[in-house]
C-alpha atoms as a PDB file:
ATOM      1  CA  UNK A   1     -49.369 -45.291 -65.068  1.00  0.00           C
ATOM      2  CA  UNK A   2     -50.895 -44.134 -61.843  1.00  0.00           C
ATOM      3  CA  UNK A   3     -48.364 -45.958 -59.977  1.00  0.00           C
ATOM      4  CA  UNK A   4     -45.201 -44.496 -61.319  1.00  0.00           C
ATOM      5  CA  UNK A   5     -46.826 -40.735 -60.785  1.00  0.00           C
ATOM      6  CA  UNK A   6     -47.317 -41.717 -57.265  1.00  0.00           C
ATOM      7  CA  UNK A   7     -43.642 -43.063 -57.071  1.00  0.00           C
ATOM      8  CA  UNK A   8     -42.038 -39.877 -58.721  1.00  0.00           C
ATOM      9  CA  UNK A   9     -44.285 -37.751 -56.056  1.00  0.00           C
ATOM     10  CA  UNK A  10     -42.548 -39.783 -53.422  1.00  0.00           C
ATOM     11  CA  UNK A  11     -39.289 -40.034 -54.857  1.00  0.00           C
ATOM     12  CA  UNK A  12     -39.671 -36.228 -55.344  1.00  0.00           C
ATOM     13  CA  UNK A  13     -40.647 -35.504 -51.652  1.00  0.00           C
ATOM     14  CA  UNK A  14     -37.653 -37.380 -50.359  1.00  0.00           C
ATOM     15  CA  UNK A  15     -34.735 -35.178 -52.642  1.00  0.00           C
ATOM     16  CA  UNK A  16     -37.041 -32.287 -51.513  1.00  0.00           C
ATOM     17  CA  UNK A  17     -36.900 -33.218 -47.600  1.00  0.00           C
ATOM     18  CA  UNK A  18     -33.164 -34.883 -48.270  1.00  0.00           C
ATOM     19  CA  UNK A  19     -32.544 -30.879 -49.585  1.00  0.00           C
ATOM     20  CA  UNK A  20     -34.296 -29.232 -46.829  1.00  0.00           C
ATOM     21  CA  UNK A  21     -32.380 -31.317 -44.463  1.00  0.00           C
ATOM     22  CA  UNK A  22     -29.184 -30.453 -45.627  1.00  0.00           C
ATOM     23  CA  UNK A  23     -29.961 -27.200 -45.767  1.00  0.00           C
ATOM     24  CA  UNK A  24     -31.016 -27.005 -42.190  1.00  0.00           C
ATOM     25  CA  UNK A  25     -27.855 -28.756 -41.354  1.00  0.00           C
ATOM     26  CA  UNK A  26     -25.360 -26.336 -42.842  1.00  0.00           C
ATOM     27  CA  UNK A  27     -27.588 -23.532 -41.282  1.00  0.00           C
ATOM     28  CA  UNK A  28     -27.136 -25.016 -37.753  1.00  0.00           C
ATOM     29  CA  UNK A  29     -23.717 -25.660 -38.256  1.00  0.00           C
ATOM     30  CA  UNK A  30     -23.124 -22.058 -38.972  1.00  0.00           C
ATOM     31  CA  UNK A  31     -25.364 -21.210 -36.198  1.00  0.00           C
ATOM     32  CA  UNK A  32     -23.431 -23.546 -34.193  1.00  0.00           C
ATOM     33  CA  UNK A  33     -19.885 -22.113 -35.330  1.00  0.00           C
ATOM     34  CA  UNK A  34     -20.921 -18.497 -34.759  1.00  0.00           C
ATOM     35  CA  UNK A  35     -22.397 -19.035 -31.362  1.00  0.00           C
ATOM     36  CA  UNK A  36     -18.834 -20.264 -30.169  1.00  0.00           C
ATOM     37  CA  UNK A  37     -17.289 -17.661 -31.841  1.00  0.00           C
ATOM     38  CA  UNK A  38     -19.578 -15.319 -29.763  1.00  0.00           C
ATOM     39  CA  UNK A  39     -18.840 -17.534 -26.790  1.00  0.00           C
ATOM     40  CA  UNK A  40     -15.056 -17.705 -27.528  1.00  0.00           C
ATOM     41  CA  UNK A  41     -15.263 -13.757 -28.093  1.00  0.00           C
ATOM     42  CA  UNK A  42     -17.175 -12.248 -25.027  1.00  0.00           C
ATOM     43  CA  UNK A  43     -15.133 -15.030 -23.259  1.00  0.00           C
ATOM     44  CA  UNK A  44     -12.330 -13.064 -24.039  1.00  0.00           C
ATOM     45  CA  UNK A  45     -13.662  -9.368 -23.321  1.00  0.00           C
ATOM     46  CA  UNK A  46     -14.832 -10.702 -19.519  1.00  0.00           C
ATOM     47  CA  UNK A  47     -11.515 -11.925 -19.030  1.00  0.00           C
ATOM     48  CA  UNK A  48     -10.082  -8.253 -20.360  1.00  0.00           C
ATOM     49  CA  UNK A  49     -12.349  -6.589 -18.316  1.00  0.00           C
ATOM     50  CA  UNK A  50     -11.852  -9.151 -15.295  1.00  0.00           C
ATOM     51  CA  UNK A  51      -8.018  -7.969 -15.423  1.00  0.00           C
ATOM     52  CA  UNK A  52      -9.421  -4.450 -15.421  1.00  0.00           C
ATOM     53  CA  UNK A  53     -11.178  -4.341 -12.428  1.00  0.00           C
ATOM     54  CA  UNK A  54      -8.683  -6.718 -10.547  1.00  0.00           C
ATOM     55  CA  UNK A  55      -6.337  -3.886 -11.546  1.00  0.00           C
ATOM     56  CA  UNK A  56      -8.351  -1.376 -10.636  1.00  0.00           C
ATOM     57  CA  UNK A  57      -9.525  -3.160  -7.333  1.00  0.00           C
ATOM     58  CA  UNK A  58      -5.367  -3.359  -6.500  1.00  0.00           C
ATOM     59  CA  UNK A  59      -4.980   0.472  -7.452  1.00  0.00           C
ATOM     60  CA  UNK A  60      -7.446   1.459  -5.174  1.00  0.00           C
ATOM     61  CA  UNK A  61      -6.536  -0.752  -2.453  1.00  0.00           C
ATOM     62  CA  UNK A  62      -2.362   0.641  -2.745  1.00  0.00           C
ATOM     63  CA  UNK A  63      -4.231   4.646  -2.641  1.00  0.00           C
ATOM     64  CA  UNK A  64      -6.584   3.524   0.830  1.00  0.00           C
ATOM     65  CA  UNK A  65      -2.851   2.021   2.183  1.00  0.00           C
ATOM     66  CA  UNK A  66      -1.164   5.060   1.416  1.00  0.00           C
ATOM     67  CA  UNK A  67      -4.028   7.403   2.626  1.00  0.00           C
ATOM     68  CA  UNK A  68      -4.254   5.187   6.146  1.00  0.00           C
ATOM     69  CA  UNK A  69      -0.221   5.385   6.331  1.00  0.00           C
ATOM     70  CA  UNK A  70      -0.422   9.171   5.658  1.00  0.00           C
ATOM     71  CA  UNK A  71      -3.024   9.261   8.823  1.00  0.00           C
ATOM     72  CA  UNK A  72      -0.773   7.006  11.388  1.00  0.00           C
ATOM     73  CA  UNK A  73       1.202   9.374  13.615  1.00  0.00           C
ATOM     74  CA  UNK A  74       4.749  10.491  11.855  1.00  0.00           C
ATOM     75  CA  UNK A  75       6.921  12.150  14.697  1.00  0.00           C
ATOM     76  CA  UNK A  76       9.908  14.263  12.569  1.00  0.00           C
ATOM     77  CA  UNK A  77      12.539  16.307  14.771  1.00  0.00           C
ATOM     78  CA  UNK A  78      12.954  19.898  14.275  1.00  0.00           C
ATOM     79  CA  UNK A  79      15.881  22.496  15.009  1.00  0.00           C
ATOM     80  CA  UNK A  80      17.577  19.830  17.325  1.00  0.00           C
ATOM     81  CA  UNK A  81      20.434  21.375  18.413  1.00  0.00           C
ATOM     82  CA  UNK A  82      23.048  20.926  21.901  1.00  0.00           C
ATOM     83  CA  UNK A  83      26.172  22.557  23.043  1.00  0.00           C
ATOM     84  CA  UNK A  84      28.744  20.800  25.248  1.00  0.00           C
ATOM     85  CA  UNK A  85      29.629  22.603  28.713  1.00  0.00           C
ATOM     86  CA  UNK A  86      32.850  22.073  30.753  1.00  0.00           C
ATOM     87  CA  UNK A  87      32.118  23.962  33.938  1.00  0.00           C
ATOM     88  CA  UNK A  88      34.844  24.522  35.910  1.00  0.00           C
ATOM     89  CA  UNK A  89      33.810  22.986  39.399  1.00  0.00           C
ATOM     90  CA  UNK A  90      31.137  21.080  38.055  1.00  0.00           C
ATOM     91  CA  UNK A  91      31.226  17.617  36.162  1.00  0.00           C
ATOM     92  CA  UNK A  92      30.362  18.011  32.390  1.00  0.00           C
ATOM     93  CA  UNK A  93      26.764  18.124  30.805  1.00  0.00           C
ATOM     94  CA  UNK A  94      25.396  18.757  27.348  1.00  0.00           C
ATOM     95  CA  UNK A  95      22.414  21.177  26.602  1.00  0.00           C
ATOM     96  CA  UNK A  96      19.834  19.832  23.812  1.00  0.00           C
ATOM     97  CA  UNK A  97      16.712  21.251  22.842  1.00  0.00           C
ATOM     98  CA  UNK A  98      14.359  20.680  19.573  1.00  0.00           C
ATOM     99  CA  UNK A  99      10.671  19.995  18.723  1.00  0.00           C
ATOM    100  CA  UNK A 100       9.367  17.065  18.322  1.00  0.00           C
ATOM    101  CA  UNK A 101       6.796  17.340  14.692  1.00  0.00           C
ATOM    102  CA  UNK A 102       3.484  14.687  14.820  1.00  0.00           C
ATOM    103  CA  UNK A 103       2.995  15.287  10.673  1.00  0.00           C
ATOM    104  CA  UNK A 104       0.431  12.775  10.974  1.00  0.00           C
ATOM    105  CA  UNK A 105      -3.306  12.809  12.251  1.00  0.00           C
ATOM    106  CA  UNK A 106      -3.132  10.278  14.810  1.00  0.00           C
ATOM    107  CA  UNK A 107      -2.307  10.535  18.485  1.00  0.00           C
ATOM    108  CA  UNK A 108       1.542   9.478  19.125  1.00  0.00           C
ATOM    109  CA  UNK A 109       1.653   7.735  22.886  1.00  0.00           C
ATOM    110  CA  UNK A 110       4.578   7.265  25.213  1.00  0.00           C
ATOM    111  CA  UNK A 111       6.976   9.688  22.706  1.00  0.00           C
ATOM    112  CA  UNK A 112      10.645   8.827  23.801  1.00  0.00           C
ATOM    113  CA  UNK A 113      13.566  10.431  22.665  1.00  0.00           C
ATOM    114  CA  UNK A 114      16.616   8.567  23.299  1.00  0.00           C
ATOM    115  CA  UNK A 115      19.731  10.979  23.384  1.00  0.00           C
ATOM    116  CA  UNK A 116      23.356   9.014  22.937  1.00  0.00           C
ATOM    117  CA  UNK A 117      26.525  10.956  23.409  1.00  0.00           C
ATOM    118  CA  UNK A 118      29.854   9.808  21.565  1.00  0.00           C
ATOM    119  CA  UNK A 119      33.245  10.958  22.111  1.00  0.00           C
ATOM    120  CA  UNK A 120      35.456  11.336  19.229  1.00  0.00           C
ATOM    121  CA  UNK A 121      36.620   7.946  19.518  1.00  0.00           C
ATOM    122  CA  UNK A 122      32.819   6.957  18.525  1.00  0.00           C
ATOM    123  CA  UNK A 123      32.802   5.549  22.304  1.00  0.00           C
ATOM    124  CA  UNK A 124      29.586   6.105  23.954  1.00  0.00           C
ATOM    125  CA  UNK A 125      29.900   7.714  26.829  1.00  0.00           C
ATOM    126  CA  UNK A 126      26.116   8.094  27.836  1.00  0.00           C
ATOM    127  CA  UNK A 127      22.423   7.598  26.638  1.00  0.00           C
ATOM    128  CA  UNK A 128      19.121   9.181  28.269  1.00  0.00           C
ATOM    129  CA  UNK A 129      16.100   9.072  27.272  1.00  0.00           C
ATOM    130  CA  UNK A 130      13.749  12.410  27.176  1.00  0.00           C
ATOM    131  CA  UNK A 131      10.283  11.508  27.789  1.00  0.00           C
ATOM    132  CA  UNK A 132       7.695  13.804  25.915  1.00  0.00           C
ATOM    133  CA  UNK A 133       4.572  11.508  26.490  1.00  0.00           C
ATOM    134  CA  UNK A 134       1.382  12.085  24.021  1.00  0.00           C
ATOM    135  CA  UNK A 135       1.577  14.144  20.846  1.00  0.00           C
ATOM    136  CA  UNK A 136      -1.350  14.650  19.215  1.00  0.00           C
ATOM    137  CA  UNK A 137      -1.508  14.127  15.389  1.00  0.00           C
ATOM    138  CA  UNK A 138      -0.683  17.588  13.468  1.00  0.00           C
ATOM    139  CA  UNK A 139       0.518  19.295  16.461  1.00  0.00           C
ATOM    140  CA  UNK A 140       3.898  18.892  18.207  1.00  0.00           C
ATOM    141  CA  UNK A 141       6.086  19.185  21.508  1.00  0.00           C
ATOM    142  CA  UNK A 142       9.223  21.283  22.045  1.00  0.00           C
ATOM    143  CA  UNK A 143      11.997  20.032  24.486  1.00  0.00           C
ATOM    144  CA  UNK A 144      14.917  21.319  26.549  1.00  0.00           C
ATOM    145  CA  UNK A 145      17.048  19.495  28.685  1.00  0.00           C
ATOM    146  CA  UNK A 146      20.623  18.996  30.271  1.00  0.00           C
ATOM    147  CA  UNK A 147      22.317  15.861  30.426  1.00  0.00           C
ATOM    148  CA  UNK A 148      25.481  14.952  32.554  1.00  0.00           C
ATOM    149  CA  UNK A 149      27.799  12.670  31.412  1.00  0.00           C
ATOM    150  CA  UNK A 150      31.911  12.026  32.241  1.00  0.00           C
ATOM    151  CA  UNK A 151      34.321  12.647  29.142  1.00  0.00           C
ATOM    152  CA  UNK A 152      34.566  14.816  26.514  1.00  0.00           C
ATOM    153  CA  UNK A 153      31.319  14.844  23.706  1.00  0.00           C
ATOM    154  CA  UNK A 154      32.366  14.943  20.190  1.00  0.00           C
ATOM    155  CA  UNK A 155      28.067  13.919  18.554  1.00  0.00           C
ATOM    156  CA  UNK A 156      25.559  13.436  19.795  1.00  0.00           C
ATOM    157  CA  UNK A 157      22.663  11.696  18.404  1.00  0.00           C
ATOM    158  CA  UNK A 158      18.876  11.388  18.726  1.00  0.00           C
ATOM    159  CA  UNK A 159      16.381   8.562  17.914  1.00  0.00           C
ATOM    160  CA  UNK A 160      12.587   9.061  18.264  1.00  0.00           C
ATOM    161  CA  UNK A 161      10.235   6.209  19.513  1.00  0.00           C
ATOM    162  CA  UNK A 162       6.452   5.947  20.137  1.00  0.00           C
ATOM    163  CA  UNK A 163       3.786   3.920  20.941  1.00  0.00           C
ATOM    164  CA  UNK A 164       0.791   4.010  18.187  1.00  0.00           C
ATOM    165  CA  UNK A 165      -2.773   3.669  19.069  1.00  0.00           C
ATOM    166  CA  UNK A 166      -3.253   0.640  17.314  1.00  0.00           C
END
């Protein structure tokens, strides 16, 4: 009878240790399914938060472009105005005078402005160019000049041009 004690102990032992096995697989495999569900999760918030920043990153990259466009010189006329003159014994000229507005806070070099006069036809009849040189940034340069040209002016027009630092 000593022998089939000893066998039960044994056979015991190995449904006890089958058990315990088992158990400690299902508890891994629930270890194992909620550590990729962690993985799968934070995966997901990184990527959210990844999107943010890149966002973020582009935001404040488009506000640094605006604020360095803002600073590049920005040359705006003001009260341009001209009068056509038909002297008697004299060939005829137009008078044109305005400012010249640097709205930004950089330097403006070489400032041109190029003057075009147009009969009614929309021929042009003459272009000069006024040369106002370096206007500082917030600051600005007034001009006055007379201009001879042959014909008859019906517009005249005005295009500023500049030279940047850069």
């Amino acid at each position: 009878m000593g022998e089939v004690k000893g066998g039960e102990k044994m056979s015991e032992r190995k449904v006890v240790g089958r058990n315990v096995s088992i158990a400690l697989g299902i508890i891994c495999i629930i270890l194992a399914v909620g550590l990729v569900g962690a993985v799968v999760n934070y995966t997901s918030i990184i990527a959210t938060k990844d999107f943010q920043i890149a966002s973020s990153n582009s935001q404040i990259t488009d506000k640094d472009n605006t604020i360095s466009s803002l600073k590049k010189a920005q040359l705006h006329r003001v009260n341009v105005a001209w009068s056509d003159h038909h002297p008697w014994f004299s060939s005829p000229y137009i008078s044109i005078s305005g400012t010249v507005f640097n709205s930004g806070s950089e330097t403006a070099l070489n400032v041109r402005v190029a003057v075009r006069i147009y009969d009614s036809r929309g021929t042009l009849l003459k272009t000069e160019e006024i040369l106002l040189g370096i206007i500082e940034g917030k600051s600005y340069k007034n001009f006055d000049m007379t201009i001879g040209y042959s014909g008859d002016a019906d517009s005249v027009t005005t295009e500023i041009t500049f030279d940047s630092q850069e």
